[in-house]
Protein backbone atom coordinates (compact mmCIF):
# COMPACT_ATOMS: atom_id res chain seq x y z
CA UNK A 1 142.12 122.76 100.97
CA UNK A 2 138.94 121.02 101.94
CA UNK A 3 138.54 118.11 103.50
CA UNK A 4 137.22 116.03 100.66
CA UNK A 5 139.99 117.00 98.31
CA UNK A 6 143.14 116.34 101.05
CA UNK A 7 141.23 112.56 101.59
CA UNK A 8 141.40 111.86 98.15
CA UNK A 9 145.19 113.26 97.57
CA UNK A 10 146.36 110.68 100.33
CA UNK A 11 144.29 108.12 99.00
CA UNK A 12 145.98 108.21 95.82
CA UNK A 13 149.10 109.14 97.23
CA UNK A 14 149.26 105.90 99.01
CA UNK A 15 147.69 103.63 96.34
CA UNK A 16 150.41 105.13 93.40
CA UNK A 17 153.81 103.16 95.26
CA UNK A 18 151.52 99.77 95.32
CA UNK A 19 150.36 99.66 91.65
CA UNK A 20 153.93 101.05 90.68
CA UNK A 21 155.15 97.72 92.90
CA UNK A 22 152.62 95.65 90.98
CA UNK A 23 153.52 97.09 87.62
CA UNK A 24 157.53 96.73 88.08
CA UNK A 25 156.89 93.27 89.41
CA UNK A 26 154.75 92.31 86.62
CA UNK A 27 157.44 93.47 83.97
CA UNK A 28 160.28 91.82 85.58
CA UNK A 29 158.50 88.39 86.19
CA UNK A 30 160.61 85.67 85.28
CA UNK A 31 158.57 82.35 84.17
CA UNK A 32 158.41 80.22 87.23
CA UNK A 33 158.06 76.78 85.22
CA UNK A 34 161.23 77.49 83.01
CA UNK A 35 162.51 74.11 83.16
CA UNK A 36 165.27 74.27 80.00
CA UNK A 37 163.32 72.15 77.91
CA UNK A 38 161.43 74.02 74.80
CA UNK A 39 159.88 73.45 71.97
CA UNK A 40 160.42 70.26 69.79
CA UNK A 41 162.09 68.50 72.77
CA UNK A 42 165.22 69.34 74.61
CA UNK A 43 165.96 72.86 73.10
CA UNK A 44 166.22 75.92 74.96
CA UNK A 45 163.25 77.27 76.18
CA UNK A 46 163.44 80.41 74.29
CA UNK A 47 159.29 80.74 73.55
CA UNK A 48 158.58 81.35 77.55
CA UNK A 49 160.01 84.73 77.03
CA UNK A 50 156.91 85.96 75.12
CA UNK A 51 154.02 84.95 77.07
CA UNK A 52 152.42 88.55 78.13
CA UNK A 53 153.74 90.29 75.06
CA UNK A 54 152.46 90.98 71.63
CA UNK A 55 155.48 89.40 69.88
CA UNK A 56 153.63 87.16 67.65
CA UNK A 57 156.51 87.25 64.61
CA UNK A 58 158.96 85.93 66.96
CA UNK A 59 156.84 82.66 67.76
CA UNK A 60 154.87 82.37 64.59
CA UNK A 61 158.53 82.95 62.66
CA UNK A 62 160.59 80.57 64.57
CA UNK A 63 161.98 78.54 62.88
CA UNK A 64 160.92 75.33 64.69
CA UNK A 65 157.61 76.39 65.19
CA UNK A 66 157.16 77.61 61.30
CA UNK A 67 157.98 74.11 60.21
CA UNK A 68 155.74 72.60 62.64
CA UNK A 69 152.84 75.12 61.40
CA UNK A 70 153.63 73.98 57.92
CA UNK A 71 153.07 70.54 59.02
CA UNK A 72 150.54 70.70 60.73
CA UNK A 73 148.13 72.67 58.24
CA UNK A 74 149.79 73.40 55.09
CA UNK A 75 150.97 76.21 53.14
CA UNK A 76 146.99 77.89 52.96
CA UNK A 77 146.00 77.32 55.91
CA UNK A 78 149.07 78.63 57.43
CA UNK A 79 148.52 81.70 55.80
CA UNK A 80 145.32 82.04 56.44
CA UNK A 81 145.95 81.40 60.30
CA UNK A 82 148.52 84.34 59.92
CA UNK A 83 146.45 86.57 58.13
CA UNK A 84 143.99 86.13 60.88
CA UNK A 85 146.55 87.18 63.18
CA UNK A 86 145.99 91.06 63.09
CA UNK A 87 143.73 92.09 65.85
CA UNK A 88 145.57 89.95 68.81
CA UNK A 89 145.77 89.38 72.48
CA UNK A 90 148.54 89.44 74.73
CA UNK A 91 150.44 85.80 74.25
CA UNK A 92 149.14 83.92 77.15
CA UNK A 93 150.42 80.54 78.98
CA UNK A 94 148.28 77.80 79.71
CA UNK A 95 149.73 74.67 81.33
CA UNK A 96 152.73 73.85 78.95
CA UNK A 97 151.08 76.01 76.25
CA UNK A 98 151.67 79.72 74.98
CA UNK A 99 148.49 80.79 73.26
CA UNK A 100 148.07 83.37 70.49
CA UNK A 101 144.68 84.53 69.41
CA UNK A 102 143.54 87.02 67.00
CA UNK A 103 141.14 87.41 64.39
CA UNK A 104 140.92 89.40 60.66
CA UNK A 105 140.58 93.56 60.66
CA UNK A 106 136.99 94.17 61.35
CA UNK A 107 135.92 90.60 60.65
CA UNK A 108 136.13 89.88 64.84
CA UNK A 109 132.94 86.99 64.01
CA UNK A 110 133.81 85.48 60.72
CA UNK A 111 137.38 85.35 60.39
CA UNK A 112 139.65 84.18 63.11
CA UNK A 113 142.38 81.99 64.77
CA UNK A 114 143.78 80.48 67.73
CA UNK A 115 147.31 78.48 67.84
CA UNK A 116 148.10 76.68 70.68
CA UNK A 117 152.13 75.68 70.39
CA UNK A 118 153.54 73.30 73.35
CA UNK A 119 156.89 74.74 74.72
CA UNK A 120 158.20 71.56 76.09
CA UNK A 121 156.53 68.55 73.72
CA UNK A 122 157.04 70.61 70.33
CA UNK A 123 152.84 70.08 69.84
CA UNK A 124 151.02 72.27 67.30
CA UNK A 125 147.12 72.74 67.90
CA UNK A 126 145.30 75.07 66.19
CA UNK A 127 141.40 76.13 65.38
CA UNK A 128 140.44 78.65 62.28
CA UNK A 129 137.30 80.20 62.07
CA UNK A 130 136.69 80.90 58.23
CA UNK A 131 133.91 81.14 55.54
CA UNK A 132 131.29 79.57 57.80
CA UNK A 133 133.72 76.48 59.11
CA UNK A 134 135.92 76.21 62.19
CA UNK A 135 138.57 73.62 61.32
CA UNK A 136 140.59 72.30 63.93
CA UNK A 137 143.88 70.91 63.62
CA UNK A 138 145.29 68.58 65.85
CA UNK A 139 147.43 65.12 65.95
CA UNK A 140 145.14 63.96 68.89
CA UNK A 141 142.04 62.00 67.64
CA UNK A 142 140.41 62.30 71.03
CA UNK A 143 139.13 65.57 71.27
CA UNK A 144 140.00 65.62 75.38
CA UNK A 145 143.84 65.48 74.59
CA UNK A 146 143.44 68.93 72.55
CA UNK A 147 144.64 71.99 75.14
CA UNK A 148 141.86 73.11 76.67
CA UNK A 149 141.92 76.99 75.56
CA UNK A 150 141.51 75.80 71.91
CA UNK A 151 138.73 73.34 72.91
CA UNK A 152 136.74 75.54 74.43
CA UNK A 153 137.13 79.03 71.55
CA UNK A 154 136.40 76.27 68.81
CA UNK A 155 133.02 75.38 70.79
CA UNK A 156 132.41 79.15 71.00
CA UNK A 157 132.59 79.72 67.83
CA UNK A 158 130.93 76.95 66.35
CA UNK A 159 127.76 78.14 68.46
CA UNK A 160 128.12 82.36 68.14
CA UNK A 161 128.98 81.77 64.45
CA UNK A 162 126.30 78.81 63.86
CA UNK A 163 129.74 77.45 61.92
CA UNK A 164 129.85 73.96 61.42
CA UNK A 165 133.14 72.03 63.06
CA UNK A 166 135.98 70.17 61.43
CA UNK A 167 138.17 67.83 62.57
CA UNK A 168 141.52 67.62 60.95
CA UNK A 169 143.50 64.95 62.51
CA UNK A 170 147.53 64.28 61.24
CA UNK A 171 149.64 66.19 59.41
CA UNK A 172 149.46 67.86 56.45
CA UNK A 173 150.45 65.87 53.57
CA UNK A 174 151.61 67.74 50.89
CA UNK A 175 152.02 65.12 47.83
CA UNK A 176 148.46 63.98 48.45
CA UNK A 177 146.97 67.75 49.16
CA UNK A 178 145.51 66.46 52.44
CA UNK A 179 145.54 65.48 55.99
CA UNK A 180 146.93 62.19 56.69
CA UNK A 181 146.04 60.34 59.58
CA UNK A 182 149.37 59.13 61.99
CA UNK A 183 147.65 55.71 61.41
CA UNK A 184 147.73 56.09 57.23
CA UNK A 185 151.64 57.62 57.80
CA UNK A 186 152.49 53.83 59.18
């Protein structure tokens, strides 16, 4: 065998144990910042559990989660933040956030979405890119309090798309068809 060859056997022979390590590692990672708590306050934190996956049904479906959706944008827009849901990333955590992020079938600059749900204060943020318009919902009217992953895609877009931005403070409010300020709710 010549030299070259038997170098590179043993040079993959010791590199395959270390990125098996990494790899078994990686799939039995437990979340470190597990704390109990989950979403909508107190309840078990059974969201962690799908940060790295593709899972989205099991967060989007909850049923704590689906209300909170509902709430937050409606019956259309929550549809249309699903249906934007079918090219997607790996379920990320950010801070106290799990992040989903997709977009529409071969629509990757028009049509898409990013949800942002809070596993320990039961928050809902969100940002939809759609028909020339990113809409972003949040219950924060300062724009510094909004996680910082949906923030930053709803700038990005708003730029590569030339989209203009809106703000959709409150909740959804169905008997008046519209967003409701927390202020108006009083």
């Amino acid at each position: 065998m010549p030299a070259g060859r038997l170098r590179r056997f043993w040079r993959a022979a010791l590199a395959a144990p270390v990125l098996l390590a990494i790899l078994v590692r990686a799939a039995l990672a437990v979340p470190a910042e597990s704390t109990g708590e989950g979403f909508a306050g107190g309840e078990p934190d059974r969201l962690s559990r799908h940060a790295g996956t593709y899972d989205y049904n099991a967060v989007l479906y909850d049923p704590a989660v689906s209300r909170a959706l509902y709430a937050r944008l409606g019956g259309r827009d929550k549809r249309l933040l699903i249906d934007n849901f079918q090219v997607i990333r790996p379920i990320v955590r950010s801070g106290d956030y799990l992040i989903l992020q997709g977009h529409a079938t071969a629509a990757a600059g028009t049509e898409a979405a990013i949800l942002a749900v809070g596993r320990r204060q039961g928050a809902i943020d969100a940002a939809l890119l759609h028909a020339g318009t990113v809409a972003l919902f949040t219950a924060e009217p300062r724009l510094g309090a909004v996680p910082p992953p949906i923030l930053a895609t709803a700038e990005r877009w708003t730029t590569r798309a030339h989209a203009a931005l809106s703000v959709r403070h409150g909740a959804w409010n169905a008997a008046n068809s519209g967003f409701c300020s927390p202020e108006s709710e009083k």
